[in-house]
Protein backbone atom coordinates (compact mmCIF):
# COMPACT_ATOMS: atom_id res chain seq x y z
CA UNK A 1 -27.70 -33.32 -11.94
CA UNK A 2 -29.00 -29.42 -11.45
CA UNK A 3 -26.33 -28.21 -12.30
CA UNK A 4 -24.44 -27.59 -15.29
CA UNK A 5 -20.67 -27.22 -15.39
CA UNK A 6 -19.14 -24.82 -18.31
CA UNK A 7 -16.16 -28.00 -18.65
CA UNK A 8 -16.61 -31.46 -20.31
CA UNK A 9 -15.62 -34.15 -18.15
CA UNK A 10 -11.99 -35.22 -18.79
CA UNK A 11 -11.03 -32.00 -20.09
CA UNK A 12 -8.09 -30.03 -18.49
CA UNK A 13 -6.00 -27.42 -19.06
CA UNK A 14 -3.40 -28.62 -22.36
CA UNK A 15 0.52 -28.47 -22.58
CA UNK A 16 0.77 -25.15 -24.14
CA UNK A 17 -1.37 -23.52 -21.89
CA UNK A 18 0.56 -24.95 -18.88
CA UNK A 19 4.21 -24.41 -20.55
CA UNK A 20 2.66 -20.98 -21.76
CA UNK A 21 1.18 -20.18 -18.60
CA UNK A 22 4.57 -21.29 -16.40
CA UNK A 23 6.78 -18.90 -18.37
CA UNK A 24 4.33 -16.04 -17.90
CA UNK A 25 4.22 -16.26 -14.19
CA UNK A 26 7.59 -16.44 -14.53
CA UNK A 27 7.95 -13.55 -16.41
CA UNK A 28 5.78 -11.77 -13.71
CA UNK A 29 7.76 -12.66 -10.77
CA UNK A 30 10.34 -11.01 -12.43
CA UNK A 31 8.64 -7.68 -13.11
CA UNK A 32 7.09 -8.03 -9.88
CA UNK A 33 10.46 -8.32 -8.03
CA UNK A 34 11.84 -5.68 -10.15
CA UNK A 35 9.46 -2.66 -9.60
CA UNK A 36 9.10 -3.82 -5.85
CA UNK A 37 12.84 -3.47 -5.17
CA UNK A 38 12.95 -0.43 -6.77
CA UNK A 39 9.84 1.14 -5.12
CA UNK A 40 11.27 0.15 -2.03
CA UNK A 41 14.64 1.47 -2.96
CA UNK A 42 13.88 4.75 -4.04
CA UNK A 43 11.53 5.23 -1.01
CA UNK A 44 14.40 4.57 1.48
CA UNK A 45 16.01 7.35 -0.26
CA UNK A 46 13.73 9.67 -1.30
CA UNK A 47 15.58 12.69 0.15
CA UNK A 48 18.18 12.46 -2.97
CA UNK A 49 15.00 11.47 -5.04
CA UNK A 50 13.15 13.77 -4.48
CA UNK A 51 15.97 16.41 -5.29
CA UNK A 52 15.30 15.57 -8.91
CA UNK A 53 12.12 14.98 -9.50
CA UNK A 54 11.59 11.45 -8.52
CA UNK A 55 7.98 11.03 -8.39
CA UNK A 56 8.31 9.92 -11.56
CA UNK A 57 10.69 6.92 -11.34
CA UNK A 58 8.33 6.40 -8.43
CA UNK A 59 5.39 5.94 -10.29
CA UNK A 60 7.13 4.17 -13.55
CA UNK A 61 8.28 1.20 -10.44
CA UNK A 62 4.75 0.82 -9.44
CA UNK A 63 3.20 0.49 -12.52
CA UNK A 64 6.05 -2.28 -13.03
CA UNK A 65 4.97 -3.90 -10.07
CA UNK A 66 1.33 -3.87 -11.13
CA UNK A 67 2.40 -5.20 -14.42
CA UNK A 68 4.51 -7.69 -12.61
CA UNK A 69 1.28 -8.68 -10.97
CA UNK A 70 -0.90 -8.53 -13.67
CA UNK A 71 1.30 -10.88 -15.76
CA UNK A 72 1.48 -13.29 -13.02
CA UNK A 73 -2.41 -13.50 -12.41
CA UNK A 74 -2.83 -14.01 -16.02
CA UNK A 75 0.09 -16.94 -15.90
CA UNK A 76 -1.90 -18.90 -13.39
CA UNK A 77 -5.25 -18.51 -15.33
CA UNK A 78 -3.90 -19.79 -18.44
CA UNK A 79 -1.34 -22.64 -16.53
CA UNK A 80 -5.07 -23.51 -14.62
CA UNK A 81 -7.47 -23.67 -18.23
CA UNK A 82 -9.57 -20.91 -16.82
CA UNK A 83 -8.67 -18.47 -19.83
CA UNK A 84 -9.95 -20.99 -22.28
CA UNK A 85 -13.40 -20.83 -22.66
């Protein structure tokens, strides 16, 4: 074989990572879902939101959701082994 693989043969991702990696992404979801409802929320009504100075809870939502996201991307790379190297 060419080619060289970075893995040993037989060697997988190990029951931490996955358990680790599972309650990450679900951590995630939950951010995720969080920010995104409120984004969308405070969007819908940004007529009162923007009475107060809104932006701000605006922008604190989608960096939630980004976290949210970020947290579940990292979840799947350590559930998959890919982290591990």
């Amino acid at each position: 074989m060419s080619e060289e693989s970075d893995e040993r043969p037989g060697e997988g991702p190990g029951t931490g990572g996955i358990l680790l990696g599972s309650f990450i992404v679900l951590f995630g979801l939950c951010l995720a879902l969080l920010g995104g409802g409120c984004t969308v929320i405070l969007l819908a009504d940004m007529r009162n939101v923007a009475a107060y100075g809104g932006w701000f809870f605006v922008v604190v939502a989608l960096a939630i959701l980004a976290a949210g996201l970020a947290l579940i991307r990292l979840g799947v790379k350590l559930a998959r082994g890919d982290y591990r190297k």
